[in-house]
N, C-alpha and C. Protein backbone atom coordinates (compact mmCIF):
# COMPACT_ATOMS: atom_id res chain seq x y z
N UNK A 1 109.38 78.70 109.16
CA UNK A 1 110.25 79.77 108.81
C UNK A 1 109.64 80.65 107.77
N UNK A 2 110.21 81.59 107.82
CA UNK A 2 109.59 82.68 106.83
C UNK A 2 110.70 82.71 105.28
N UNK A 3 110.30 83.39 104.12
CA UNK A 3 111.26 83.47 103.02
C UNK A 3 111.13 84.73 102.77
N UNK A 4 111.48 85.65 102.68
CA UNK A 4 111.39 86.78 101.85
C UNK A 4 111.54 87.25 101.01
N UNK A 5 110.85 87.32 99.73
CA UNK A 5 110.98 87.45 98.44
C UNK A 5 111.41 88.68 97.99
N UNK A 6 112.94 88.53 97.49
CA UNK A 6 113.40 89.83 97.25
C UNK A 6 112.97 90.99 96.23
N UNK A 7 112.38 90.29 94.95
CA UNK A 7 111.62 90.88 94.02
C UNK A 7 110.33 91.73 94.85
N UNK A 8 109.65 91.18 95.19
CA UNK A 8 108.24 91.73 95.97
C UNK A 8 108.54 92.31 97.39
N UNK A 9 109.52 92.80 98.13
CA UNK A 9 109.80 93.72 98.70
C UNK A 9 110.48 94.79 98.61
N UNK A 10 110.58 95.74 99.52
CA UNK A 10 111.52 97.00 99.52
C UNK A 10 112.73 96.22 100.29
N UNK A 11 113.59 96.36 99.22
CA UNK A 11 115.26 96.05 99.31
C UNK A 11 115.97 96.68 101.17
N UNK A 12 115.43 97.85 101.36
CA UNK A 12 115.93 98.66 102.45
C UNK A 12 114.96 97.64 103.80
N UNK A 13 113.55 97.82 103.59
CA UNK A 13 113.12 96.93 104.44
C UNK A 13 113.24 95.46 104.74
N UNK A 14 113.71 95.27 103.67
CA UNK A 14 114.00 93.79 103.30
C UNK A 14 115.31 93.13 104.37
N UNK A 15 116.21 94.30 103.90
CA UNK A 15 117.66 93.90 104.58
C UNK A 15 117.45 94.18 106.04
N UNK A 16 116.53 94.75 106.69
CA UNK A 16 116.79 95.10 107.60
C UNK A 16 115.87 94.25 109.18
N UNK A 17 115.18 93.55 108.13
CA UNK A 17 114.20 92.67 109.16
C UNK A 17 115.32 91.63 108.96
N UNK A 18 115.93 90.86 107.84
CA UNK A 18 116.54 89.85 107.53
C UNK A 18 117.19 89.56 108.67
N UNK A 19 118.35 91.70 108.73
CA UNK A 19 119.39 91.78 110.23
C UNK A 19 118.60 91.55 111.52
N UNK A 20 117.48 92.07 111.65
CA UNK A 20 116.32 91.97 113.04
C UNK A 20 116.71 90.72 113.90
N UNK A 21 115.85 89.91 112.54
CA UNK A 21 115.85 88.03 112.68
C UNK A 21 117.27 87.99 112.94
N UNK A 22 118.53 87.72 112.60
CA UNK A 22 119.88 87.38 112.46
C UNK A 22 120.39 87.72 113.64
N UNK A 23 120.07 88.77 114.57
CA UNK A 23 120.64 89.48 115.65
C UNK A 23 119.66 89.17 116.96
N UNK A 24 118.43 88.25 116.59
CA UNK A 24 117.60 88.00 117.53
C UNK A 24 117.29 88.82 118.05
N UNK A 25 117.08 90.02 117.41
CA UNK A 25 116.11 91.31 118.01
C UNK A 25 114.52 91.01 117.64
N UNK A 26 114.14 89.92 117.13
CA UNK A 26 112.85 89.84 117.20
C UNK A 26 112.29 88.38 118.01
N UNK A 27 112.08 88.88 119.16
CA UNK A 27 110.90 87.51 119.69
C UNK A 27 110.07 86.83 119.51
N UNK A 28 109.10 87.66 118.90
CA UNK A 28 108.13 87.32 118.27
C UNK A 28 107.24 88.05 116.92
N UNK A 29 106.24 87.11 116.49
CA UNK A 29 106.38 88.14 115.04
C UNK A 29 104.67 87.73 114.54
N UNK A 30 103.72 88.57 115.17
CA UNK A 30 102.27 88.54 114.43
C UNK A 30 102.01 88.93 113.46
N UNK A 31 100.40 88.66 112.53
CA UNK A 31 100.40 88.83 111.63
C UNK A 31 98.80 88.34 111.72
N UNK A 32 98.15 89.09 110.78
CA UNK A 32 96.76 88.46 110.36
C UNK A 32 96.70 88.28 108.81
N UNK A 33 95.88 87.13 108.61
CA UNK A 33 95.47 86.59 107.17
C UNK A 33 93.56 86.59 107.07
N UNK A 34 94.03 87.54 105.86
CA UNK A 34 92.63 87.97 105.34
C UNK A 34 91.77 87.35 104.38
N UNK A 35 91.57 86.07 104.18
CA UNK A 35 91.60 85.49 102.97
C UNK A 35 90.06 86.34 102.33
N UNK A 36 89.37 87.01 103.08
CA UNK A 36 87.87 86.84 101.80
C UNK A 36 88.56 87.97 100.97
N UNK A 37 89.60 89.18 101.62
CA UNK A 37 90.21 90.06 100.81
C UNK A 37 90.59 89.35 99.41
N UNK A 38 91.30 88.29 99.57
CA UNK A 38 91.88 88.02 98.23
C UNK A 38 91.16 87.05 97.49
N UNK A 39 89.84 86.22 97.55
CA UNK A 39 89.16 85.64 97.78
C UNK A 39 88.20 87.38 96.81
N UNK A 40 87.72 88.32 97.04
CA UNK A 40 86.92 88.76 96.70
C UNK A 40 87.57 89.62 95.36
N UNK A 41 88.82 89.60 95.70
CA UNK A 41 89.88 90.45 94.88
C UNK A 41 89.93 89.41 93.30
N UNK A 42 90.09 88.10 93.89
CA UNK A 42 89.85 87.17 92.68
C UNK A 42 89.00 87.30 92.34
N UNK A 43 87.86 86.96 92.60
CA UNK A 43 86.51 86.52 91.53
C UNK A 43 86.17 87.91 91.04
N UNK A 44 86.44 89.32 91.61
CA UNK A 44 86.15 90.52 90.83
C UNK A 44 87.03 90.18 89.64
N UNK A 45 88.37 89.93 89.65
CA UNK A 45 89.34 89.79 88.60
C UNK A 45 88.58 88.68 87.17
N UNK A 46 88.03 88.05 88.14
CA UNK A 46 87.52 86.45 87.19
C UNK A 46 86.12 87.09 86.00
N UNK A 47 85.18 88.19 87.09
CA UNK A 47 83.75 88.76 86.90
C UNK A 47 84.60 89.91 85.68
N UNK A 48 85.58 90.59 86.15
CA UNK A 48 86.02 91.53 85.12
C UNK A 48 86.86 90.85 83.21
N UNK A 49 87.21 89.67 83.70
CA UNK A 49 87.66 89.15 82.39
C UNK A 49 85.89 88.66 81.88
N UNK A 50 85.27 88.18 82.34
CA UNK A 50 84.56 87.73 82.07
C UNK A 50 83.41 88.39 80.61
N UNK A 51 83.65 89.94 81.65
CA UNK A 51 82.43 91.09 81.25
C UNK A 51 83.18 92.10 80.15
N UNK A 52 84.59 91.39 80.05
CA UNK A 52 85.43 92.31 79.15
C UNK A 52 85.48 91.47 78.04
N UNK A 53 84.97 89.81 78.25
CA UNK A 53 85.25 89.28 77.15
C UNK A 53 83.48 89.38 75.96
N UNK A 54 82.96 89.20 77.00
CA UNK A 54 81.45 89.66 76.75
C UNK A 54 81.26 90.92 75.61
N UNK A 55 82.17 91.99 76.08
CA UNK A 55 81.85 93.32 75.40
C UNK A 55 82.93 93.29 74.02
N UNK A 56 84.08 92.44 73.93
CA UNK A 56 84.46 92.43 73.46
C UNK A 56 83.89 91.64 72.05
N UNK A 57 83.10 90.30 72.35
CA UNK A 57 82.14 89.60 71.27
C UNK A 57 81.25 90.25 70.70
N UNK A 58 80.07 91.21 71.80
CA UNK A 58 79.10 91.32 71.52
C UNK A 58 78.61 92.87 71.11
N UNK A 59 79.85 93.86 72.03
CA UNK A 59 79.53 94.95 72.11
C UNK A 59 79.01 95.81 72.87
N UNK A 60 78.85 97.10 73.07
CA UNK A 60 77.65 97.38 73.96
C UNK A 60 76.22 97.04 74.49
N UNK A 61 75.67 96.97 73.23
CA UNK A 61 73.83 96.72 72.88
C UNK A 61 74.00 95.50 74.63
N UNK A 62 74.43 94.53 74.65
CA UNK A 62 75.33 93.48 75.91
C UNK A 62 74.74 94.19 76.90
N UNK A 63 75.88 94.99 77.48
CA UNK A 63 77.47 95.00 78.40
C UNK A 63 76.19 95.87 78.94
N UNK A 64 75.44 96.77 78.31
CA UNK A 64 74.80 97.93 78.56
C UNK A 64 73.26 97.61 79.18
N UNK A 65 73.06 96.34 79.01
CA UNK A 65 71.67 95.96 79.65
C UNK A 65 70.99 95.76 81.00
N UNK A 66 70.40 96.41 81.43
CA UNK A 66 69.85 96.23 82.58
C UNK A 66 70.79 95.16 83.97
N UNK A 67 70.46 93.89 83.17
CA UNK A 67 70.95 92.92 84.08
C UNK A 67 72.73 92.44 84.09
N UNK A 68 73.32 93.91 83.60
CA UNK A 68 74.53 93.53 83.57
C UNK A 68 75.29 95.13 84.38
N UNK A 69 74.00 95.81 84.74
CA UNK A 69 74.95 97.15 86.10
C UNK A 69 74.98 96.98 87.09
N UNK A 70 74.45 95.48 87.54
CA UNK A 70 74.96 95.22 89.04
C UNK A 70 76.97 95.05 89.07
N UNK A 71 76.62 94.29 88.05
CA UNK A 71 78.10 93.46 87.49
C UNK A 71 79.48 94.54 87.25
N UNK A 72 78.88 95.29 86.59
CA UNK A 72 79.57 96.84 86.62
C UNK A 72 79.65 97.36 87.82
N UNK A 73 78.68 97.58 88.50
CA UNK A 73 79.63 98.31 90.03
C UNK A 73 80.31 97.60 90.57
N UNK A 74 80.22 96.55 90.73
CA UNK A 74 81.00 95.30 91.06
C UNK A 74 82.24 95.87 91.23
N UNK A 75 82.53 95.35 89.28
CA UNK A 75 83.57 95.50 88.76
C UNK A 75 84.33 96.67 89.44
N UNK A 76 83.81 97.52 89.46
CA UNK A 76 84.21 99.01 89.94
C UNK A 76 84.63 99.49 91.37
N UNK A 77 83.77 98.91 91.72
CA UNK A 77 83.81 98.49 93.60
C UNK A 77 83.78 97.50 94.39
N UNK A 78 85.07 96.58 93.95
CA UNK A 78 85.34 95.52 94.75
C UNK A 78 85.28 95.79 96.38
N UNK A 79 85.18 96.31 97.11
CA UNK A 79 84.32 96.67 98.42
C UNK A 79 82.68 95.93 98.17
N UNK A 80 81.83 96.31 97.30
CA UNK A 80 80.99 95.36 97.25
C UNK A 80 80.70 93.91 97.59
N UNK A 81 79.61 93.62 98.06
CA UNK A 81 79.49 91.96 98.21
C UNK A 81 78.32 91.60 97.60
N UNK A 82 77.74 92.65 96.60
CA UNK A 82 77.21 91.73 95.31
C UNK A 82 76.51 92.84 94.22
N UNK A 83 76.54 91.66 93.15
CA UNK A 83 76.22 90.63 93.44
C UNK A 83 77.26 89.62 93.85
N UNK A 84 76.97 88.71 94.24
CA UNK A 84 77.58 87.56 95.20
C UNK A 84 78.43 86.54 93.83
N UNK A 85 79.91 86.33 93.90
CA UNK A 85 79.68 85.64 92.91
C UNK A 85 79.90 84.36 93.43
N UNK A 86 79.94 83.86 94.36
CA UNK A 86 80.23 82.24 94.84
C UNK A 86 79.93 81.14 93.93
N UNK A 87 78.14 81.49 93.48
CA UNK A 87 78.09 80.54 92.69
C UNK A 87 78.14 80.44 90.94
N UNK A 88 79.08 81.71 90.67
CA UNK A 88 79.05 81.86 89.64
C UNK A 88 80.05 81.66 88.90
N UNK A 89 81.45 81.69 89.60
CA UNK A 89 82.93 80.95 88.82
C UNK A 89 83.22 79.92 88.91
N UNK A 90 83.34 78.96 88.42
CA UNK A 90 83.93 77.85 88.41
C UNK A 90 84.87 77.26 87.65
N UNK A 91 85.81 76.20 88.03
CA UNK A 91 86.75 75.85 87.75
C UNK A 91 86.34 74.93 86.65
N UNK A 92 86.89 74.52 85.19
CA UNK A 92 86.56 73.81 84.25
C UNK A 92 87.38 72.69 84.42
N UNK A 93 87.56 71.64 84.61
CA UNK A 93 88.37 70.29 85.06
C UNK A 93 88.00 69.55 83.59
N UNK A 94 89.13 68.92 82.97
CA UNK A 94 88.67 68.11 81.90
C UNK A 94 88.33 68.96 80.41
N UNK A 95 88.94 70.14 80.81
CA UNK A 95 88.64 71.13 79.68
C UNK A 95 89.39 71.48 78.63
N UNK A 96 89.75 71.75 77.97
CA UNK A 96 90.86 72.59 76.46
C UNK A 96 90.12 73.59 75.77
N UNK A 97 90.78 74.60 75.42
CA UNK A 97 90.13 75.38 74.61
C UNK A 97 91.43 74.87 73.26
N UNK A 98 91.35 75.33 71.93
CA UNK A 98 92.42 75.54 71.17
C UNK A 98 93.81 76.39 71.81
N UNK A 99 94.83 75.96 71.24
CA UNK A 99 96.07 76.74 71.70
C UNK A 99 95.78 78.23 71.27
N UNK A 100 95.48 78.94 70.48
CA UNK A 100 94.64 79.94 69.66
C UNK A 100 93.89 80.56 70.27
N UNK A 101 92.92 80.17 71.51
CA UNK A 101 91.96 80.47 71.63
C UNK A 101 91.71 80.63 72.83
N UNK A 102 92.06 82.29 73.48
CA UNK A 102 91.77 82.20 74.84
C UNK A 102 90.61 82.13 75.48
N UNK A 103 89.67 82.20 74.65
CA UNK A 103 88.85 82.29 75.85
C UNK A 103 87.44 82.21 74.82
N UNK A 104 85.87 81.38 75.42
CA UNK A 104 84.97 81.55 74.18
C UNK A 104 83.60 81.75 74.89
N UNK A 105 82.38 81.82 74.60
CA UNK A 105 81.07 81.68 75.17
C UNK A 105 80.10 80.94 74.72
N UNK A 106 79.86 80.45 75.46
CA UNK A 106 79.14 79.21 75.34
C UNK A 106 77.37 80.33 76.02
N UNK A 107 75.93 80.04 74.84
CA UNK A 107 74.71 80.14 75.73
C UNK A 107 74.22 78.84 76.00
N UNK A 108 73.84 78.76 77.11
CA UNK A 108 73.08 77.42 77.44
C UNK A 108 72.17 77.56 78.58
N UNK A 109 71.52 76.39 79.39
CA UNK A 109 70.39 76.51 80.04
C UNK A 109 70.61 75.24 80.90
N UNK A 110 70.39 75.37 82.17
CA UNK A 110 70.06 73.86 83.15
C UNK A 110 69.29 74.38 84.22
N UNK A 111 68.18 73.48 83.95
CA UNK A 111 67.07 73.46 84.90
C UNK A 111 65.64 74.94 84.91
N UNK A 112 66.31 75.38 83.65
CA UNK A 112 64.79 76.65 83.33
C UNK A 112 66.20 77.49 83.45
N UNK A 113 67.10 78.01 83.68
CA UNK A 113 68.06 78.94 84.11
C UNK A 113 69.16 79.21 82.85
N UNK A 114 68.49 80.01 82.07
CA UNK A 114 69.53 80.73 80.93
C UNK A 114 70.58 81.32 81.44
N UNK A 115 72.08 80.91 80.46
CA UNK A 115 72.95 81.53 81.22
C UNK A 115 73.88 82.29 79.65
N UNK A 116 75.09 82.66 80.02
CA UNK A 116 76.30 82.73 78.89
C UNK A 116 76.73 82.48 80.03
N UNK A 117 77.92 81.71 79.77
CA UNK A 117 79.08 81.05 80.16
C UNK A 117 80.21 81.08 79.40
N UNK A 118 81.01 82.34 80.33
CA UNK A 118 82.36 82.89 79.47
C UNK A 118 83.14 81.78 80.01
N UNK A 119 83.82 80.97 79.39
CA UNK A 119 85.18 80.21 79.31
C UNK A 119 86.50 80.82 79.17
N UNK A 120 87.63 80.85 80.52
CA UNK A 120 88.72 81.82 80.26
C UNK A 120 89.88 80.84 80.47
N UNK A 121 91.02 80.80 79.63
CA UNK A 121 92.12 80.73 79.87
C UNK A 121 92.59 81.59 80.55
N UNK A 122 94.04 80.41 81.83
CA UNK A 122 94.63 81.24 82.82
C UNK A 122 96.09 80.37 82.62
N UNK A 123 96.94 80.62 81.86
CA UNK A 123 98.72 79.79 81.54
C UNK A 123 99.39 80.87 82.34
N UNK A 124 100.13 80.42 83.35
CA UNK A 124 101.28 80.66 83.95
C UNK A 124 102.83 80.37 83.43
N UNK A 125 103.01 81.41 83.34
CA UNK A 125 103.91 81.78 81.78
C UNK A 125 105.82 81.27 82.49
N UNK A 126 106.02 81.35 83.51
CA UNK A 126 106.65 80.92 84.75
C UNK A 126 106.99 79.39 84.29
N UNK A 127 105.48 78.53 84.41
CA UNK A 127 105.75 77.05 85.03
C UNK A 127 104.44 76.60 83.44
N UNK A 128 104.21 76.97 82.53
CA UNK A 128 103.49 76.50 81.45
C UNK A 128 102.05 76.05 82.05
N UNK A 129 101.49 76.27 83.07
CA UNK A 129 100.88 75.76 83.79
C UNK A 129 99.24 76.37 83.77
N UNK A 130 98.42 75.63 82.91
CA UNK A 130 97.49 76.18 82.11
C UNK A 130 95.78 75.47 83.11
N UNK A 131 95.34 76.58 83.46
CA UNK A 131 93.79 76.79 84.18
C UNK A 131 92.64 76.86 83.27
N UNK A 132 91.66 76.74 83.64
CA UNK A 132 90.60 77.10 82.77
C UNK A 132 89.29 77.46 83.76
N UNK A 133 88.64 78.55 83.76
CA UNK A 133 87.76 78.92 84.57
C UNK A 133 86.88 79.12 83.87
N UNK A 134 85.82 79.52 84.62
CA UNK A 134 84.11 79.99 83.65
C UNK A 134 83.23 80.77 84.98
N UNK A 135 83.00 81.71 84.19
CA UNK A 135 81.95 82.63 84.79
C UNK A 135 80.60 83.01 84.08
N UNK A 136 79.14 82.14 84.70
CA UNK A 136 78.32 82.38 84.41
C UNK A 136 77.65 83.73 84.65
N UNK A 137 77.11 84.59 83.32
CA UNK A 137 76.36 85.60 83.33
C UNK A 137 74.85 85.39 82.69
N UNK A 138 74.03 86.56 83.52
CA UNK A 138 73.04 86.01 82.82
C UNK A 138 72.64 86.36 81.18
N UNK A 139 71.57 85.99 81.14
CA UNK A 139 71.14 86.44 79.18
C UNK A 139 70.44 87.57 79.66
N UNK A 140 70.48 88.66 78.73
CA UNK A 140 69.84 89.84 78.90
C UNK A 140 68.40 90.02 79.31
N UNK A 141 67.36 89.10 78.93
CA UNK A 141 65.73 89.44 79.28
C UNK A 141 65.39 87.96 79.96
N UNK A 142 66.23 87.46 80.78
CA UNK A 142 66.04 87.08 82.04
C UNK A 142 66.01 87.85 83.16
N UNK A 143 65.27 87.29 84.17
CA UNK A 143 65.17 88.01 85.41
C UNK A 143 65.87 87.22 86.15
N UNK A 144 66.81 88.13 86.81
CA UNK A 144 67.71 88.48 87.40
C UNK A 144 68.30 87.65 88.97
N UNK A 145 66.67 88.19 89.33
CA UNK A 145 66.66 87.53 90.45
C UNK A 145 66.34 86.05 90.30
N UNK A 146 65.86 85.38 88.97
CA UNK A 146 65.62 83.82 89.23
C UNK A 146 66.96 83.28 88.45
N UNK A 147 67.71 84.11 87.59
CA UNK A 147 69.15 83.45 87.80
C UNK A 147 70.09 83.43 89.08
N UNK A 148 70.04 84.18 89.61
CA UNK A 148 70.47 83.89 90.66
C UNK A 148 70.28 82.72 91.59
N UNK A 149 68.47 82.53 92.10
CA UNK A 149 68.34 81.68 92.63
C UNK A 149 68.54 80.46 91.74
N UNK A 150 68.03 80.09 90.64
CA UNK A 150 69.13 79.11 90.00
C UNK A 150 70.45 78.63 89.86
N UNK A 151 71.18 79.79 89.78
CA UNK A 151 72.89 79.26 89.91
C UNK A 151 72.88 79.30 90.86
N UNK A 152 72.44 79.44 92.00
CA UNK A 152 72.52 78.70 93.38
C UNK A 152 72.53 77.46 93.73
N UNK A 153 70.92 76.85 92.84
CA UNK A 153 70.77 75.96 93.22
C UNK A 153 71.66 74.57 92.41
N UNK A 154 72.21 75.86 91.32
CA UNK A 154 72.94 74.64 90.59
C UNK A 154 74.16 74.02 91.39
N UNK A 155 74.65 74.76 91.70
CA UNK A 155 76.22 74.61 92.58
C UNK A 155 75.43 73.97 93.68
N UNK A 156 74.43 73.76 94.46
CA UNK A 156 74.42 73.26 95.52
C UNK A 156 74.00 71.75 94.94
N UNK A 157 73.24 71.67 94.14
CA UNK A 157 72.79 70.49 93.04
C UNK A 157 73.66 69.50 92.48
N UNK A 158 74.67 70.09 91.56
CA UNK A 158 75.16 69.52 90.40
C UNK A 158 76.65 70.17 90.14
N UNK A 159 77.23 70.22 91.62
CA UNK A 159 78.66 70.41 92.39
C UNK A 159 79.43 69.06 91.75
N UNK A 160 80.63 69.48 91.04
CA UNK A 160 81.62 68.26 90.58
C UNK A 160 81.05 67.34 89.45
N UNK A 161 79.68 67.89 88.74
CA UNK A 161 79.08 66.98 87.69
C UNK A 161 79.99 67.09 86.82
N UNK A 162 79.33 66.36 85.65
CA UNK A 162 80.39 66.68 84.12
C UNK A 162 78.79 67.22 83.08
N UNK A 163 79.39 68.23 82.48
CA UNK A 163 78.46 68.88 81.75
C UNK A 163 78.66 68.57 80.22
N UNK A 164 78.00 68.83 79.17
CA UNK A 164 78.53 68.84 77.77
C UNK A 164 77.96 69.75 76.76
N UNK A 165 78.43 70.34 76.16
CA UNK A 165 77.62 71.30 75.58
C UNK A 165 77.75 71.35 74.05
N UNK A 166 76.67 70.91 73.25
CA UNK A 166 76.77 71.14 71.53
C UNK A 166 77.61 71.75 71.50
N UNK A 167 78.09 71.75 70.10
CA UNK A 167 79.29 73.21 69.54
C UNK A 167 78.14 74.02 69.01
N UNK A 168 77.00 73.95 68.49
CA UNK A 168 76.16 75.35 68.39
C UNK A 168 75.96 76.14 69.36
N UNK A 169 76.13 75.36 70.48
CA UNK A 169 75.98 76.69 71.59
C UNK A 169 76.87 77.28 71.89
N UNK A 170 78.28 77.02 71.07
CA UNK A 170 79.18 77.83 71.37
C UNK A 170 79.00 79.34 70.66
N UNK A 171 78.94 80.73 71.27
CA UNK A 171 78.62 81.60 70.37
C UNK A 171 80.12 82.36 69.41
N UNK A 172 81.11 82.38 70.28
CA UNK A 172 82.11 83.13 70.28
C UNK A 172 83.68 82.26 70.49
């Protein structure tokens, strides 16, 4: 069965499919599901907190470097498909930040592959229901292309590990 959420529709359209269904004027009822749409719509959302929290620590001198205007059109043109971020958000399992503290950056390194790793709080204000994600970017005078092939190989590598990171490498 279907629900129709009265908040997130038009009230006029709303009532009137409700009557459709009710009067068995509808037989049948298609529909397509798009998931990479929302699927690409997220991780731009995830890449944009990420690069906002970035500029917000560090500043321009950052945000403004070479290896961070792919990330910007991105941001800009979710129609894009990269850079690619598949292997670059991930879910933090086993994590806390402070109640205080939405969100921090961690620099660190696995396997030759410099990264920053923005840490974001996500509380669902609804159900108290508190996420924690991370989106690896690279460090400014790395190349580009071997972070990439690194956080590739990390996610295909060291999928579901447990990581730990000094508190000096926390920067922010």
């Amino acid at each position: 069965g279907f629900s129709v959420v009265g908040k997130a529709s038009n009230p006029a359209a709303s009532d009137t499919i409700q009557q459709d269904f009710k009067e068995g004027n509808v037989s049948e009822v298609n529909f397509s599901i798009n998931y990479g749409y929302s699927k690409s719509g997220f991780e731009t959302a995830v890449l944009r907190a990420g690069y906002l929290v970035l500029f917000k620590s560090f500043g321009y001198p950052l945000i403004l470097h070479e290896n961070f205007q792919l990330f910007r059109r991105r941001i800009c043109d979710s129609s894009l498909e990269n850079p690619n971020l598949d292997s670059l958000i991930i879910s933090m399992r086993d994590f806390a930040l402070k109640p205080d503290q939405p969100h921090f950056v961690i620099s660190a390194g696995i396997n030759g592959a410099e990264f920053l790793l923005v840490a974001i709080r996500l509380r669902l204000k609804r159900t108290n229901y508190t996420n924690y994600l991370g989106i690896f970017l690279p460090v400014p005078e790395q190349d580009i292309d071997k972070f990439y092939r690194e956080m590739k190989n990390i996610k295909e590598k060291y999928s579901g590990a447990t990581f730990k990171f000094s508190r000096e490498s926390i920067l922010q």
